[in-house]
C-alpha atoms as a PDB file:
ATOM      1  CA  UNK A   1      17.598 -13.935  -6.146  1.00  0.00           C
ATOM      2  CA  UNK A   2      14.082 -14.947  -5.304  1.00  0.00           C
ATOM      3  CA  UNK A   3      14.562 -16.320  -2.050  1.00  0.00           C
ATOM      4  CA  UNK A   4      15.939 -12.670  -1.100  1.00  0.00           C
ATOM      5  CA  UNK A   5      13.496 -10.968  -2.868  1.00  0.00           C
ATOM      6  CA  UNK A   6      10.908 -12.917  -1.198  1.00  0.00           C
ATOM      7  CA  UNK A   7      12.618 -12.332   2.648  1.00  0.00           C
ATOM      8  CA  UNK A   8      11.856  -8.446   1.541  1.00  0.00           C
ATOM      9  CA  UNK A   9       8.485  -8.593   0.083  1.00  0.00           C
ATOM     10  CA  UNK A  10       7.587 -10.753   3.930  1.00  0.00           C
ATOM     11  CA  UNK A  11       9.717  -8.026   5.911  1.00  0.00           C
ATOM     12  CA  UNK A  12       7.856  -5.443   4.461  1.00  0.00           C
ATOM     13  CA  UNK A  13       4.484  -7.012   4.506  1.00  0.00           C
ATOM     14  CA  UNK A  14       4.853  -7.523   7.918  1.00  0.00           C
ATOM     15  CA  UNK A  15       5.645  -3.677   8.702  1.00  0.00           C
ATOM     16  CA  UNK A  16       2.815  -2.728   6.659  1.00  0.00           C
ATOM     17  CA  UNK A  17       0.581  -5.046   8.534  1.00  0.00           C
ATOM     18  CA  UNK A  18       1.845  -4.095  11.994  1.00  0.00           C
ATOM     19  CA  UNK A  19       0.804  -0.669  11.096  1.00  0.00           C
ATOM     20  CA  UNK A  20      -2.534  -1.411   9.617  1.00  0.00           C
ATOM     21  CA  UNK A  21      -3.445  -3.413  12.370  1.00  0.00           C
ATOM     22  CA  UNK A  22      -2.821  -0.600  15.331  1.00  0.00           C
ATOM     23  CA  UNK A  23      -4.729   1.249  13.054  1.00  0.00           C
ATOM     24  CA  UNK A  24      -7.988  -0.372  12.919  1.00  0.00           C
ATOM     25  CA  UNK A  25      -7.286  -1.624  17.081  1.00  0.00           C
ATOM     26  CA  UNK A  26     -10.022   1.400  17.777  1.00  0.00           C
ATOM     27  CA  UNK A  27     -12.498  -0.979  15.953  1.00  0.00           C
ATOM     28  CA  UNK A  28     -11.954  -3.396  18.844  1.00  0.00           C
ATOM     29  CA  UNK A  29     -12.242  -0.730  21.805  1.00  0.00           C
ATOM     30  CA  UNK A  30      -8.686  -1.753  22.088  1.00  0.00           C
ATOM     31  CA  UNK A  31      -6.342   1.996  22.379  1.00  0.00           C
ATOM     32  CA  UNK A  32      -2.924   2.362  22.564  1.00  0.00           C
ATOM     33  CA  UNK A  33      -0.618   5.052  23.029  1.00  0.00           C
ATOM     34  CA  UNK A  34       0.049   7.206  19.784  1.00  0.00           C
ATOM     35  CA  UNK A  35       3.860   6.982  20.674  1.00  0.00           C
ATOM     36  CA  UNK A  36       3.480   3.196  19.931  1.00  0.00           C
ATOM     37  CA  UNK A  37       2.297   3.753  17.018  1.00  0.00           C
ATOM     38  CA  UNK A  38       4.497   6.546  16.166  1.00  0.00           C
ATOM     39  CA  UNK A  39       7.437   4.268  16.822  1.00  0.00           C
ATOM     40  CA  UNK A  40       5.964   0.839  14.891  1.00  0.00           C
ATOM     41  CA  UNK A  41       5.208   3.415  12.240  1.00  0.00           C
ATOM     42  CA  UNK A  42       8.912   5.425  12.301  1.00  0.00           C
ATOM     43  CA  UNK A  43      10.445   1.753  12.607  1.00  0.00           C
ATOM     44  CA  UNK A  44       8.586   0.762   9.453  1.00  0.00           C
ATOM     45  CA  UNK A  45       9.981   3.222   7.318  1.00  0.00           C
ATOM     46  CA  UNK A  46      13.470   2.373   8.706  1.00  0.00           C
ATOM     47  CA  UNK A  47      13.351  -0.504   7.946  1.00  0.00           C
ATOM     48  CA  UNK A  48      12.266   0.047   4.072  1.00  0.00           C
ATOM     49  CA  UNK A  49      15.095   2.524   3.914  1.00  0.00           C
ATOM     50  CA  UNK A  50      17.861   0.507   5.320  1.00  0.00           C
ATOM     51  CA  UNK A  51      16.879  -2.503   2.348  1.00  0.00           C
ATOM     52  CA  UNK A  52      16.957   0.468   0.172  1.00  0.00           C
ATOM     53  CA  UNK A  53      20.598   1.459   0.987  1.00  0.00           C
ATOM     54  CA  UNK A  54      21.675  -1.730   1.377  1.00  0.00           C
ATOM     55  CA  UNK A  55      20.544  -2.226  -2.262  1.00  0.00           C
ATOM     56  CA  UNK A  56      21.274   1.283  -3.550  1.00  0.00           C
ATOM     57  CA  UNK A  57      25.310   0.265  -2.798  1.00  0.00           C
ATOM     58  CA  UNK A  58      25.192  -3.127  -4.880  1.00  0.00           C
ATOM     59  CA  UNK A  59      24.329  -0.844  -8.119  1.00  0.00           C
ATOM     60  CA  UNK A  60      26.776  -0.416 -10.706  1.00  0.00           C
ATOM     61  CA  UNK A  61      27.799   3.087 -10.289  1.00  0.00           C
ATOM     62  CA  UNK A  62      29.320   3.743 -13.578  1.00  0.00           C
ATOM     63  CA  UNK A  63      25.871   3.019 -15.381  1.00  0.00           C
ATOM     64  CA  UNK A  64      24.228   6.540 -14.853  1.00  0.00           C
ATOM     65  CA  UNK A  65      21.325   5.097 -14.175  1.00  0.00           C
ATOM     66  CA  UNK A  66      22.405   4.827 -10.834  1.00  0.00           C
ATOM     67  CA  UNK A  67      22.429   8.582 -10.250  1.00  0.00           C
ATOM     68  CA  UNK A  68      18.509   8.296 -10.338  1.00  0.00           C
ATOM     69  CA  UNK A  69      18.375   6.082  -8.054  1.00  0.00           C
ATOM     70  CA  UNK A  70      20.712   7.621  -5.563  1.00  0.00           C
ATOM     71  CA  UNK A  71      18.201  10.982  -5.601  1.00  0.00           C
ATOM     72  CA  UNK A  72      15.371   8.347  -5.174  1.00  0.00           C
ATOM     73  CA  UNK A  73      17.438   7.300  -1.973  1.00  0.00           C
ATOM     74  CA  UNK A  74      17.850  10.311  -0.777  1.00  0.00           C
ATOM     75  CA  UNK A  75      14.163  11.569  -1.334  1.00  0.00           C
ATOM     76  CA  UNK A  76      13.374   8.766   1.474  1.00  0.00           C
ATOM     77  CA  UNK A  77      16.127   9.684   3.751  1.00  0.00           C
ATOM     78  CA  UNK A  78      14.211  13.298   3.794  1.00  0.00           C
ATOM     79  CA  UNK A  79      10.659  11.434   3.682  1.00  0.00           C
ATOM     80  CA  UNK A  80      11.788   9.872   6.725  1.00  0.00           C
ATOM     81  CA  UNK A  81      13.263  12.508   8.268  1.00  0.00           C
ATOM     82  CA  UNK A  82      10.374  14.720   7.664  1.00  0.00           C
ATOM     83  CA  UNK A  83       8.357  11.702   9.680  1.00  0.00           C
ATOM     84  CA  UNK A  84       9.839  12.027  12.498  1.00  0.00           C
ATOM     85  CA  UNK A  85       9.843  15.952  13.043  1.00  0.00           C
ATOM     86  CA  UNK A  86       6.010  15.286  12.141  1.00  0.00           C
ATOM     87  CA  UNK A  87       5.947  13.326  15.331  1.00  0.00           C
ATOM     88  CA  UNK A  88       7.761  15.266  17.245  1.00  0.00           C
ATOM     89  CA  UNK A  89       5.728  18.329  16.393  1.00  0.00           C
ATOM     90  CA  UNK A  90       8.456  20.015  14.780  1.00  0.00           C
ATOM     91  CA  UNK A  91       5.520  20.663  11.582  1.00  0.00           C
ATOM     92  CA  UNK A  92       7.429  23.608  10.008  1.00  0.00           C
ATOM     93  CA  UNK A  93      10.871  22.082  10.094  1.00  0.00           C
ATOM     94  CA  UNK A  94       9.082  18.633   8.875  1.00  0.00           C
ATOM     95  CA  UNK A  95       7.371  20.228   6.004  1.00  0.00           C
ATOM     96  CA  UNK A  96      10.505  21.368   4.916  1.00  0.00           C
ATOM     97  CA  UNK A  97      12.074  17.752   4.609  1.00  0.00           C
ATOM     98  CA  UNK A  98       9.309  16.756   2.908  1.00  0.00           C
ATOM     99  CA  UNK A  99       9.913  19.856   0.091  1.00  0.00           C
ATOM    100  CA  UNK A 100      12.908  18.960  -0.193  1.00  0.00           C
ATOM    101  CA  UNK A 101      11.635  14.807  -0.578  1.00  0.00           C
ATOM    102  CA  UNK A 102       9.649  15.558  -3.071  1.00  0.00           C
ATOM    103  CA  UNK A 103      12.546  17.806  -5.078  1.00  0.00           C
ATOM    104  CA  UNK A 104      14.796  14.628  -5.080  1.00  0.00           C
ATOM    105  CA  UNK A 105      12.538  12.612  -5.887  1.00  0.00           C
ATOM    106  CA  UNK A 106      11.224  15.288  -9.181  1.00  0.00           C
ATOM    107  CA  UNK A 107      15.522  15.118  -9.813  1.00  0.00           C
ATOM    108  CA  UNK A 108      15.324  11.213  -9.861  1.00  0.00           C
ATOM    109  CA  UNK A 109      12.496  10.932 -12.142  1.00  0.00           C
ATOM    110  CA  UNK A 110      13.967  13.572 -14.496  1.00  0.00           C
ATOM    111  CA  UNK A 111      17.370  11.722 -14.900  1.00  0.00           C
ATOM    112  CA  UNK A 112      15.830   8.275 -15.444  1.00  0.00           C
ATOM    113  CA  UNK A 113      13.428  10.660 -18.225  1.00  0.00           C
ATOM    114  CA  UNK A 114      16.982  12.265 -19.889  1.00  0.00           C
ATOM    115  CA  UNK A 115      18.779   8.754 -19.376  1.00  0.00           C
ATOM    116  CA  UNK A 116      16.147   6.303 -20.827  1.00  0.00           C
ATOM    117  CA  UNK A 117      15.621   8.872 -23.699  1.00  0.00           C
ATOM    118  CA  UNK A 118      19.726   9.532 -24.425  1.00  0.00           C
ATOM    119  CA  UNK A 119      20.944   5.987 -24.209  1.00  0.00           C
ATOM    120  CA  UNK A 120      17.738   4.624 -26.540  1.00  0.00           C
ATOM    121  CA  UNK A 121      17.268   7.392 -28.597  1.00  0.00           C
ATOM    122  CA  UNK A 122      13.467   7.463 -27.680  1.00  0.00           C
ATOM    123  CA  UNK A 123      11.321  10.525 -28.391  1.00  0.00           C
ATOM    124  CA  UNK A 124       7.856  10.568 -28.182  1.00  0.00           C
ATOM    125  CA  UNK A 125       5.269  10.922 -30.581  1.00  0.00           C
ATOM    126  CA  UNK A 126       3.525  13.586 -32.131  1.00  0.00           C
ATOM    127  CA  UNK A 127       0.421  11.488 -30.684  1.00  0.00           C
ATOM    128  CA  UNK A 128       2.434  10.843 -27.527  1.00  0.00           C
ATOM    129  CA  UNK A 129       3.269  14.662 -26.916  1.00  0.00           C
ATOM    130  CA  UNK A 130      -0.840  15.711 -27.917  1.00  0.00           C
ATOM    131  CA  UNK A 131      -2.037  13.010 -25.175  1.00  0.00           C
ATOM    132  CA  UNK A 132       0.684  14.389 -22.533  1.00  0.00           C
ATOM    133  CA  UNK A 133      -0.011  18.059 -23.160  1.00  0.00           C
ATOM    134  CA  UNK A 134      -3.804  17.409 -22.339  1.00  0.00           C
ATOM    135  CA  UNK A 135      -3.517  15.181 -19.556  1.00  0.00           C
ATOM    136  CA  UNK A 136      -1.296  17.689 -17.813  1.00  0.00           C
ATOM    137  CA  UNK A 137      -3.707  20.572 -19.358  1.00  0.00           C
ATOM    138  CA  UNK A 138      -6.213  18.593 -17.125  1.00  0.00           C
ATOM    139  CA  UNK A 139      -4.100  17.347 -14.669  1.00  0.00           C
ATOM    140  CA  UNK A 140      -3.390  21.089 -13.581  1.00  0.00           C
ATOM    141  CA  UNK A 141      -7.106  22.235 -13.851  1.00  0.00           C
ATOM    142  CA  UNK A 142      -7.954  20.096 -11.229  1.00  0.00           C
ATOM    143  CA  UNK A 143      -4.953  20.791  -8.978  1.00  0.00           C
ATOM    144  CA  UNK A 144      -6.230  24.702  -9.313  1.00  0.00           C
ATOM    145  CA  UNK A 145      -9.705  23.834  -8.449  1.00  0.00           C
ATOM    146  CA  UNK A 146      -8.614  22.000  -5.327  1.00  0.00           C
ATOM    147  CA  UNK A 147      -5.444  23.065  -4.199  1.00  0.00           C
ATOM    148  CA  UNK A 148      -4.297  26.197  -5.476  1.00  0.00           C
ATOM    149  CA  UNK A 149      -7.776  28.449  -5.567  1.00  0.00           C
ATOM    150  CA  UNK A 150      -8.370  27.002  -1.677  1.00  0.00           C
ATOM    151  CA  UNK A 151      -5.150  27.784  -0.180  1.00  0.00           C
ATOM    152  CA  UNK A 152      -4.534  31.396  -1.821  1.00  0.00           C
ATOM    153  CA  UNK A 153      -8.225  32.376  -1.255  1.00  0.00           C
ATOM    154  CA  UNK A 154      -8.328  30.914   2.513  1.00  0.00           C
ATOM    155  CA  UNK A 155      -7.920  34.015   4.565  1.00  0.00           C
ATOM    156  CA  UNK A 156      -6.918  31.351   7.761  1.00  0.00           C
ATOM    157  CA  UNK A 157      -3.683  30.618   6.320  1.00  0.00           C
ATOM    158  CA  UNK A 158      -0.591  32.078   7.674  1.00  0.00           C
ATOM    159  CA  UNK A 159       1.926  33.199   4.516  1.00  0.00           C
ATOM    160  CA  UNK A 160       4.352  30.128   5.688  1.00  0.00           C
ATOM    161  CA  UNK A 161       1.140  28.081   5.420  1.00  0.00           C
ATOM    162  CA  UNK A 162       0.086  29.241   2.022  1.00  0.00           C
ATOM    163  CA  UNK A 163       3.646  29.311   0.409  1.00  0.00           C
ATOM    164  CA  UNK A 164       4.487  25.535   2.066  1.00  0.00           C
ATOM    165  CA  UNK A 165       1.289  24.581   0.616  1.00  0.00           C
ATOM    166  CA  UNK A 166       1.664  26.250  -2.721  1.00  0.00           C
ATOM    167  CA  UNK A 167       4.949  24.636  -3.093  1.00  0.00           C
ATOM    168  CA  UNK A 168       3.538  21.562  -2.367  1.00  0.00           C
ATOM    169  CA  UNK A 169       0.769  21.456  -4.796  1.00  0.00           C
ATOM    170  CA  UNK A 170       3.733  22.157  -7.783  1.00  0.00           C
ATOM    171  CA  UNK A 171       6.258  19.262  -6.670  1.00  0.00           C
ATOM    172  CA  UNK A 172       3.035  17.064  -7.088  1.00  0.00           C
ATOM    173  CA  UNK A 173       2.056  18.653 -10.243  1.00  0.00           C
ATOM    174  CA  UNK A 174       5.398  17.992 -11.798  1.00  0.00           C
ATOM    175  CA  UNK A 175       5.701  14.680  -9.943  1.00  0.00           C
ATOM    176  CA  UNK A 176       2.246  13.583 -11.857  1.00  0.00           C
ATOM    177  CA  UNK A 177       3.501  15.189 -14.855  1.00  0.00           C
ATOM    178  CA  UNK A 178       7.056  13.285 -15.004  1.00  0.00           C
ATOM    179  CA  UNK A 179       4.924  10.460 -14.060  1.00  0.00           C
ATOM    180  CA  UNK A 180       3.171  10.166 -16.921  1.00  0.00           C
ATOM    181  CA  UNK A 181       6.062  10.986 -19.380  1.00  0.00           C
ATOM    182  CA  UNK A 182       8.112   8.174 -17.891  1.00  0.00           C
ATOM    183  CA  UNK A 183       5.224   5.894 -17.432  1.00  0.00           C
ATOM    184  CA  UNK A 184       4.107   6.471 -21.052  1.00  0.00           C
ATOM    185  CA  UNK A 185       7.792   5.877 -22.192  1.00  0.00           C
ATOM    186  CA  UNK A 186       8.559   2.516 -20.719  1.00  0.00           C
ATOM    187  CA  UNK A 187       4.968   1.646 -21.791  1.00  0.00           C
ATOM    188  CA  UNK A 188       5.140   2.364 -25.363  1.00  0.00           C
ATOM    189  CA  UNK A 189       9.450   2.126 -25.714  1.00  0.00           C
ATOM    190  CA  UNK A 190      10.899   0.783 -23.071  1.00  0.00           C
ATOM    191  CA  UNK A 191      12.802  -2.644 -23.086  1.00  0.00           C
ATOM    192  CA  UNK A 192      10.518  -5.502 -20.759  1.00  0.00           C
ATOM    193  CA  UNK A 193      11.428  -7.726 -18.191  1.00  0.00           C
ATOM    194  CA  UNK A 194      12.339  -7.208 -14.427  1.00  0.00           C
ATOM    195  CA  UNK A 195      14.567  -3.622 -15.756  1.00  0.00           C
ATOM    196  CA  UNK A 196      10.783  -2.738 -17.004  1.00  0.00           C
ATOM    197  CA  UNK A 197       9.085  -3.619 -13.477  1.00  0.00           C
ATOM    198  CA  UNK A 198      11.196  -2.156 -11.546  1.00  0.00           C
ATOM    199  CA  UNK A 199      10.417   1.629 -12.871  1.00  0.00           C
ATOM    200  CA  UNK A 200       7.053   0.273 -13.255  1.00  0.00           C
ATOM    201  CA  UNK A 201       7.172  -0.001  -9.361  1.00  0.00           C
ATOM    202  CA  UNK A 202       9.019   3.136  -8.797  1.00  0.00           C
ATOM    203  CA  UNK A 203       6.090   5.183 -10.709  1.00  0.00           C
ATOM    204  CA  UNK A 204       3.370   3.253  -8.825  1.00  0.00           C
ATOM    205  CA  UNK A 205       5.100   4.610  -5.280  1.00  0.00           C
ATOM    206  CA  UNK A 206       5.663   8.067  -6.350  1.00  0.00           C
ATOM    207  CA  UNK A 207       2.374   8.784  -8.082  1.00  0.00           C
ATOM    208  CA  UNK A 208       0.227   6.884  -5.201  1.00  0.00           C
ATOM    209  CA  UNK A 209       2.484   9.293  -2.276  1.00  0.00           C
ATOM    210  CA  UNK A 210       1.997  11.900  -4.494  1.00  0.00           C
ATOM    211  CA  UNK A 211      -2.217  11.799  -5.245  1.00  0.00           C
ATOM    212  CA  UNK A 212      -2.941  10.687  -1.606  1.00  0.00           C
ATOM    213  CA  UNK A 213      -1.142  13.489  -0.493  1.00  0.00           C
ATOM    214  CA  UNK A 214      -3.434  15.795  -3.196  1.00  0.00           C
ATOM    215  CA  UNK A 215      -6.123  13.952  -1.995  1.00  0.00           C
ATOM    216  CA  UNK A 216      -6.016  13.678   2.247  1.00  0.00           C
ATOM    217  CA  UNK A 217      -4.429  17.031   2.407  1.00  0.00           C
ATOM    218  CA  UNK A 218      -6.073  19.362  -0.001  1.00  0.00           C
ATOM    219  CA  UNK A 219      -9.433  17.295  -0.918  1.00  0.00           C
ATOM    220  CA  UNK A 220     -10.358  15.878   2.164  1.00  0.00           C
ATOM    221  CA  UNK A 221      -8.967  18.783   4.332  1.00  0.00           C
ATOM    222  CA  UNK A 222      -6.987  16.525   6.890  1.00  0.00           C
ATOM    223  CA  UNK A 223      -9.794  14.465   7.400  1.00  0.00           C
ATOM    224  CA  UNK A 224      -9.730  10.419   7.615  1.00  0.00           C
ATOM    225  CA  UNK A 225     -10.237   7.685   9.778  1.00  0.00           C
ATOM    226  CA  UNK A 226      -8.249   5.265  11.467  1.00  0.00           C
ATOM    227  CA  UNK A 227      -5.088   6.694  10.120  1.00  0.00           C
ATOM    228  CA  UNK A 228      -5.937   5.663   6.906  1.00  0.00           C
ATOM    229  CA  UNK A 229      -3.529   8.363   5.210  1.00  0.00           C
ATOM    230  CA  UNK A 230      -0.556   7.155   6.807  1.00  0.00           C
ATOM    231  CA  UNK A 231      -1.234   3.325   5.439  1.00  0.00           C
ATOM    232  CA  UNK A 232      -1.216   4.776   2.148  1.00  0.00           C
ATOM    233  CA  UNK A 233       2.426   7.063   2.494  1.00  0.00           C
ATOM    234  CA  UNK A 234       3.897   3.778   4.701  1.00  0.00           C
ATOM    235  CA  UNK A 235       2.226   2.128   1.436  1.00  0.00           C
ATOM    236  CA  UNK A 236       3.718   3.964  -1.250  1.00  0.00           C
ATOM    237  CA  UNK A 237       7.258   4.404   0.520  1.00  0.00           C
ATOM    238  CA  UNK A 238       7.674   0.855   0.946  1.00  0.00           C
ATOM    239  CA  UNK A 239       7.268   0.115  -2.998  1.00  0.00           C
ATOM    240  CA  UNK A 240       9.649   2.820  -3.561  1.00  0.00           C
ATOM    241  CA  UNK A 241      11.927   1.279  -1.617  1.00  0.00           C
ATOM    242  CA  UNK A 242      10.983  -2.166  -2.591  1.00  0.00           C
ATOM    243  CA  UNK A 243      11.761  -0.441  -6.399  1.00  0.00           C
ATOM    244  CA  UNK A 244      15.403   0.171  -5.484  1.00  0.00           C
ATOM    245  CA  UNK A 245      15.640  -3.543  -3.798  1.00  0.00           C
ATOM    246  CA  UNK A 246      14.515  -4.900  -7.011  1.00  0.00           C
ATOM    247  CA  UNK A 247      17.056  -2.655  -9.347  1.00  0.00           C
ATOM    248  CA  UNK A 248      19.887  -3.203  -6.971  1.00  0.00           C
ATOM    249  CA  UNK A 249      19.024  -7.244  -7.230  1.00  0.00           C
ATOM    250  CA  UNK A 250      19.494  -6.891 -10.593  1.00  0.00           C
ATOM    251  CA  UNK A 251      23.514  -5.785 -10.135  1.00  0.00           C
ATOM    252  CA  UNK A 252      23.978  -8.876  -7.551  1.00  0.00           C
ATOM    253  CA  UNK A 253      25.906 -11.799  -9.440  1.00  0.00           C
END
């Protein structure tokens, strides 16, 4: 179990390096094409994916647990996707794959919410609820002064823009929101161990894609350097795949 755990963690170490290093090239004065990049990058996620299905299959599919997962899955089949359109320059059809990412991926974190809570008989507490009620109180008051105020007050937005971007900003509200109900959950209730680490992981990918997103996009305005954005998505895909590797490990005897 280790030693193949281990062959993944180099595999995608080495992706994740590949892509950090054409990256930073500039630094040198050394340039490449951007469709080598495009590809290493493209490749990368591939790559992540494929361990993912290949991992996703060795679950036992009569625990419903594995229905998260699957929507996890399929939430980096459309990341993907949504990649390559990107890069192809097919933005309007790309966005759209990444909606719809970021709606299986909402699904996903939902079940594991319904199934953690059904099959433990777990509520939260009074305390629990106040502390989640005011985070997300905050959470969206920040989101507004951002994201939503900017877009619908920016006269330079088409209505595809504006609606895209909209829609956006409320799959990573939720996203954040379901974040912190299920991180708070396995915190507080949740049984330890390698089960424990793996959702631990799974969190950690989906609320770092879903902040730098908030973040590059909305705060910074498309700005950065050096591709520094996609290091972070590559970043956070990889340990959401590397999430499903783990679980799927788990069902290997």
């Amino acid at each position: 179990m280790e030693n193949r755990l281990r062959a993944v963690e180099i595999v995608f170490f080495i992706s994740l390096f590949l892509v950090i290093l054409l990256s930073f090239l500039p630094l040198f004065n050394v340039y490449i094409h951007n469709s080598v990049y495009q590809f290493v990058y493209l490749l990368a996620e591939i790559i992540g994916l494929l361990f993912a299905l290949v991992y996703l299959l060795k679950m036992d599919r009569s625990q419903s647990f594995w229905l998260g997962w699957l929507f996890i899955v399929v939430g980096l089949v459309s990341y993907l996707l949504g990649d390559f359109l990107s890069f192809l320059r097919e933005e309007n059809i790309s966005e759209i794959f990444k909606i719809f990412s970021f709606i299986f991926d909402i699904v996903g974190l939902l079940l594991f919410i319904v199934f953690i809570g059904n099959s433990l008989r777990l509520r939260l507490t009074f305390n629990e609820n106040f502390l989640l009620v005011i985070n997300s109180l905050l959470l969206f008051l920040l989101i507004l002064q951002v994201g939503f105020l900017p877009v619908i007050l920016n006269r330079a937005y088409s209505v595809w823009d504006k609606v895209t971007n909209i829609i956006y900003l409320i799959e990573n509200y939720i996203l954040l929101v379901l974040f912190m109900i299920l991180f708070l959950t396995i915190t507080t209730h949740f049984w330890g161990g390698e089960i424990a680490r793996n959702y631990y992981l799974l969190t950690l990918g989906i609320s770092l894609l879903s902040l730098s997103s908030l973040i590059f996009y909305f705060v910074l305005g498309g700005y950065n350097v050096f591709n520094l954005d996609r290091i972070i998505y590559l970043g956070a895909y990889l340990v959401i795949a590397y999430a499903v590797v783990k679980e799927g490990e788990m069902h290997i005897v």
